[in-house]
Protein backbone atom coordinates (compact mmCIF):
# COMPACT_ATOMS: atom_id res chain seq x y z
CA UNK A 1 -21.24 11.86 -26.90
CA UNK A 2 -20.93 8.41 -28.61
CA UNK A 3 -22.87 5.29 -28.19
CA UNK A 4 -20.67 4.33 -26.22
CA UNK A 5 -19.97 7.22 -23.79
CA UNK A 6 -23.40 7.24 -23.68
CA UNK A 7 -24.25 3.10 -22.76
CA UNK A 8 -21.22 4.05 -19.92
CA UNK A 9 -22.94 6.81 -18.74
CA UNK A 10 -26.16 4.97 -18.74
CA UNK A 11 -24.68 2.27 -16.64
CA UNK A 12 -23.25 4.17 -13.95
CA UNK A 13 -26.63 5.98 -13.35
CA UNK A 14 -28.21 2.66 -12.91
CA UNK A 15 -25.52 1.81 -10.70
CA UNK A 16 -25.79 5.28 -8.59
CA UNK A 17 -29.30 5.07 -8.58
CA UNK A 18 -29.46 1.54 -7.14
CA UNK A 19 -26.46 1.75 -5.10
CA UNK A 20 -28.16 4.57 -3.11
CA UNK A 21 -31.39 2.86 -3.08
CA UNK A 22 -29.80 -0.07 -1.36
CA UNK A 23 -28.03 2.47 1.07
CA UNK A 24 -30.98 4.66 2.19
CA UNK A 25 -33.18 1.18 3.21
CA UNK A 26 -30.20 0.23 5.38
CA UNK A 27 -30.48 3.43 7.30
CA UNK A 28 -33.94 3.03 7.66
CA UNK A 29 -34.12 -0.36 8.62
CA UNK A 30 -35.62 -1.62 5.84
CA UNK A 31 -34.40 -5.22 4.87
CA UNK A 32 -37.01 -5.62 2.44
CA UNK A 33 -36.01 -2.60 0.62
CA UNK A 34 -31.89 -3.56 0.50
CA UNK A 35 -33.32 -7.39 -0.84
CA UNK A 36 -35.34 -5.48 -3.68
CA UNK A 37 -32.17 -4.13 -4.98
CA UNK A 38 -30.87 -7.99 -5.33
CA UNK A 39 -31.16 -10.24 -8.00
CA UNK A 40 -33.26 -13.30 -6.87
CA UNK A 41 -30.12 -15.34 -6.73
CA UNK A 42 -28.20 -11.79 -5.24
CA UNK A 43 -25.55 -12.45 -2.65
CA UNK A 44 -24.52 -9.79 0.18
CA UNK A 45 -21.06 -10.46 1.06
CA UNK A 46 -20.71 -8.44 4.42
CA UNK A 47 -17.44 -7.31 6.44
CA UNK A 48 -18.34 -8.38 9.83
CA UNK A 49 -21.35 -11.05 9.30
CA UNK A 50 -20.75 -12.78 6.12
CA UNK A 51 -22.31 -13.93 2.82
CA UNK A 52 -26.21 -13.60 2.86
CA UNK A 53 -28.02 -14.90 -0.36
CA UNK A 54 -31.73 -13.82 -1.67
CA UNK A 55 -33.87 -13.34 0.92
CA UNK A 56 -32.05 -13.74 3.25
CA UNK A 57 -30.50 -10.70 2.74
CA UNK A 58 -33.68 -9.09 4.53
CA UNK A 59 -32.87 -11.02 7.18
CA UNK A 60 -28.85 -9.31 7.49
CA UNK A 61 -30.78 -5.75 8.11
CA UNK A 62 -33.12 -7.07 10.44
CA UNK A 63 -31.25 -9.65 12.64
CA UNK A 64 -27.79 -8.53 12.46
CA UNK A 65 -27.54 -4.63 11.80
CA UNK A 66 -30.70 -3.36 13.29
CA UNK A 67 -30.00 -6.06 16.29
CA UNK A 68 -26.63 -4.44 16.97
CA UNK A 69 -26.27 -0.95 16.21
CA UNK A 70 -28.63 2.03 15.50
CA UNK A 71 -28.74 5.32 13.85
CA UNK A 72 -26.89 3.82 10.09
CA UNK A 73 -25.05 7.29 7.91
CA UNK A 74 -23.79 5.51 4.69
CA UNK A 75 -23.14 7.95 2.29
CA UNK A 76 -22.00 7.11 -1.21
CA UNK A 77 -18.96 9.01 -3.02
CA UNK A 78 -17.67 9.02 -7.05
CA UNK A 79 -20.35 6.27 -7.94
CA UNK A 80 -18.98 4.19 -11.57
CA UNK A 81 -19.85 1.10 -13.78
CA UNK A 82 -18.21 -0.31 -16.68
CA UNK A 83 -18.38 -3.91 -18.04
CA UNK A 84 -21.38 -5.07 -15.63
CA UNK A 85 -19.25 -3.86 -12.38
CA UNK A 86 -19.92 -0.89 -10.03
CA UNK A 87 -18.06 0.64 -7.69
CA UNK A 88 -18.50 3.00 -5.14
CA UNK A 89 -16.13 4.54 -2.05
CA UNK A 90 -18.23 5.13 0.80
CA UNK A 91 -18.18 6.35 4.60
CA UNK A 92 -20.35 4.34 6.86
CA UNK A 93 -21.18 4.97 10.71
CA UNK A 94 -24.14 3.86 13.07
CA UNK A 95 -24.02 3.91 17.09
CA UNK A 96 -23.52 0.56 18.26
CA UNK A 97 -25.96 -1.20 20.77
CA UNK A 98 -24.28 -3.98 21.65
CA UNK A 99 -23.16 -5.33 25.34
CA UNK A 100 -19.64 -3.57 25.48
CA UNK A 101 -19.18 -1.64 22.35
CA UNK A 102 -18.41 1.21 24.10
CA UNK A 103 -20.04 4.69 23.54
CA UNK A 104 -20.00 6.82 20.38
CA UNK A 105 -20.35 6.55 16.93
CA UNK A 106 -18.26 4.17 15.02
CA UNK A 107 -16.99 5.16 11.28
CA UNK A 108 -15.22 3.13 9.10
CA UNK A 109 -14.66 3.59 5.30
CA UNK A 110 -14.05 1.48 2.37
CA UNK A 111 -14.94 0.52 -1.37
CA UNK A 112 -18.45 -1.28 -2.34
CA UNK A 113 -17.71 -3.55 -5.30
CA UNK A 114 -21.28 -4.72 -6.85
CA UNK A 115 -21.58 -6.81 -10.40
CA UNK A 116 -25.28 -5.97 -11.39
CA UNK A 117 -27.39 -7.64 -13.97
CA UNK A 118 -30.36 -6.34 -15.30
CA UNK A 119 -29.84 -3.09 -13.47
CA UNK A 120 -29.89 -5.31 -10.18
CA UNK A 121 -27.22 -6.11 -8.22
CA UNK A 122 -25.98 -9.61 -8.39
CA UNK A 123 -23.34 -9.78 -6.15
CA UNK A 124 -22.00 -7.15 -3.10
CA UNK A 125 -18.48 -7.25 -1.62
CA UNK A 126 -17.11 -4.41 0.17
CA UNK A 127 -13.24 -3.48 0.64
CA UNK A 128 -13.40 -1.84 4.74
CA UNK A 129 -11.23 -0.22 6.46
CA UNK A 130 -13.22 -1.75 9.53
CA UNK A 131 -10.31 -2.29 12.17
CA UNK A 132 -10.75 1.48 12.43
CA UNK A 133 -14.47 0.73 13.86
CA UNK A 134 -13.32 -2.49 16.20
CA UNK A 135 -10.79 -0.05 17.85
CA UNK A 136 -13.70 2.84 18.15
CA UNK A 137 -16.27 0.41 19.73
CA UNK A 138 -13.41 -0.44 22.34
CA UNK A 139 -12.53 -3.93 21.03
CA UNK A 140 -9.85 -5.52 22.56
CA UNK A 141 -6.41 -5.62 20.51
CA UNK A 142 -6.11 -9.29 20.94
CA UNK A 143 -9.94 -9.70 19.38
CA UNK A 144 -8.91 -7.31 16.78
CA UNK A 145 -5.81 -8.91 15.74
CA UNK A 146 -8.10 -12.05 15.59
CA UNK A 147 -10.43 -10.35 13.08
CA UNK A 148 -7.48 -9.15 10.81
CA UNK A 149 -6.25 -12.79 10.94
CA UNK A 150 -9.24 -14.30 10.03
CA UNK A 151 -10.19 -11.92 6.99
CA UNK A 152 -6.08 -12.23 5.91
CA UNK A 153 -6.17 -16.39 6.24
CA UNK A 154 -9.78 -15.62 3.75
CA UNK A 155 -7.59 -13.28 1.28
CA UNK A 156 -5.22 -15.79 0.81
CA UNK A 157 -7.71 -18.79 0.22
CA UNK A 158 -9.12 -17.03 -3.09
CA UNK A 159 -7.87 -18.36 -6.08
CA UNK A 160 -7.22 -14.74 -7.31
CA UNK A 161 -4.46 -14.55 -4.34
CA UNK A 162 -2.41 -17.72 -5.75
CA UNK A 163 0.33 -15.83 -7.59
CA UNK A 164 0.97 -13.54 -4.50
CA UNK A 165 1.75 -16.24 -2.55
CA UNK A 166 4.94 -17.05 -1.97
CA UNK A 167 7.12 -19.93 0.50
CA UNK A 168 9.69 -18.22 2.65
């Protein structure tokens, strides 16, 4: 294996192994766990409840997952880094507590996107297939289609969007 193969392959198990790390203190709750996986200045960009910086990011487990759902499965699949940036697909499901979520698990999957200094990561951002878990916790379509607007109207505010946007 070359030095480079081998600074790759180095990478992605630092990746993996943090990755994981941050995964397993979400299922158990532990807030203080997912923050020591952060940089100091580490941001959690989440699906459903937004951007959560340093240590705040404690705070996301505590007051926002553990508040409305229980029972967290995240599992991680075909773990890689190159160039400072991991990625992950993954298959995430928890029961949901809240007032009129409706009974039963809800499972969505997507891609976890991470850029990691220092073998920490520096910044989260997940790709979600999460309509699939608004329609399992017995959303309504209309809030649904609200949810989809919202993140779409967000897409198409990043600079990266510009040259896919076009006048009709």
């Amino acid at each position: 294996m070359g030095e480079h193969e081998s600074g790759a392959a180095s990478q992605t198990a630092t990746f993996e192994l943090r990755i994981r790390e941050m995964v397993g203190a979400v299922e158990r709750g532990d807030g203080a766990g997912v923050r020591a996986c952060f940089t100091d200045d580490g941001v959690y960009h989440d699906v459903f409840y937004g951007a959560f910086q340093g240590d705040e990011i404690a705070r996301l487990i505590s007051d926002y997952f553990w508040r409305d759902a229980r029972d967290f499965r995240w599992d991680i699949h075909d773990p890689v880094e190159a160039g400072g940036v991991g990625y992950a697909r993954y298959v995430f499901s928890y029961l949901p507590t809240f007032e009129g979520a409706g009974e039963g698990r809800a499972m969505f999957e997507g891609v976890a996107i991470c850029l990691m200094r220092g073998g920490l990561i520096q910044d989260y951002r997940e790709i979600a297939r999460e309509g699939a878990a608004l329609a399992q916790m017995g959303f309504a379509p209309a809030r649904i289609a609200k949810y989809l607007t919202k993140q779409n109207q967000e897409l198409q505010g990043r600079a990266e969007a510009a040259r896919h946007i076009s006048e009709r």
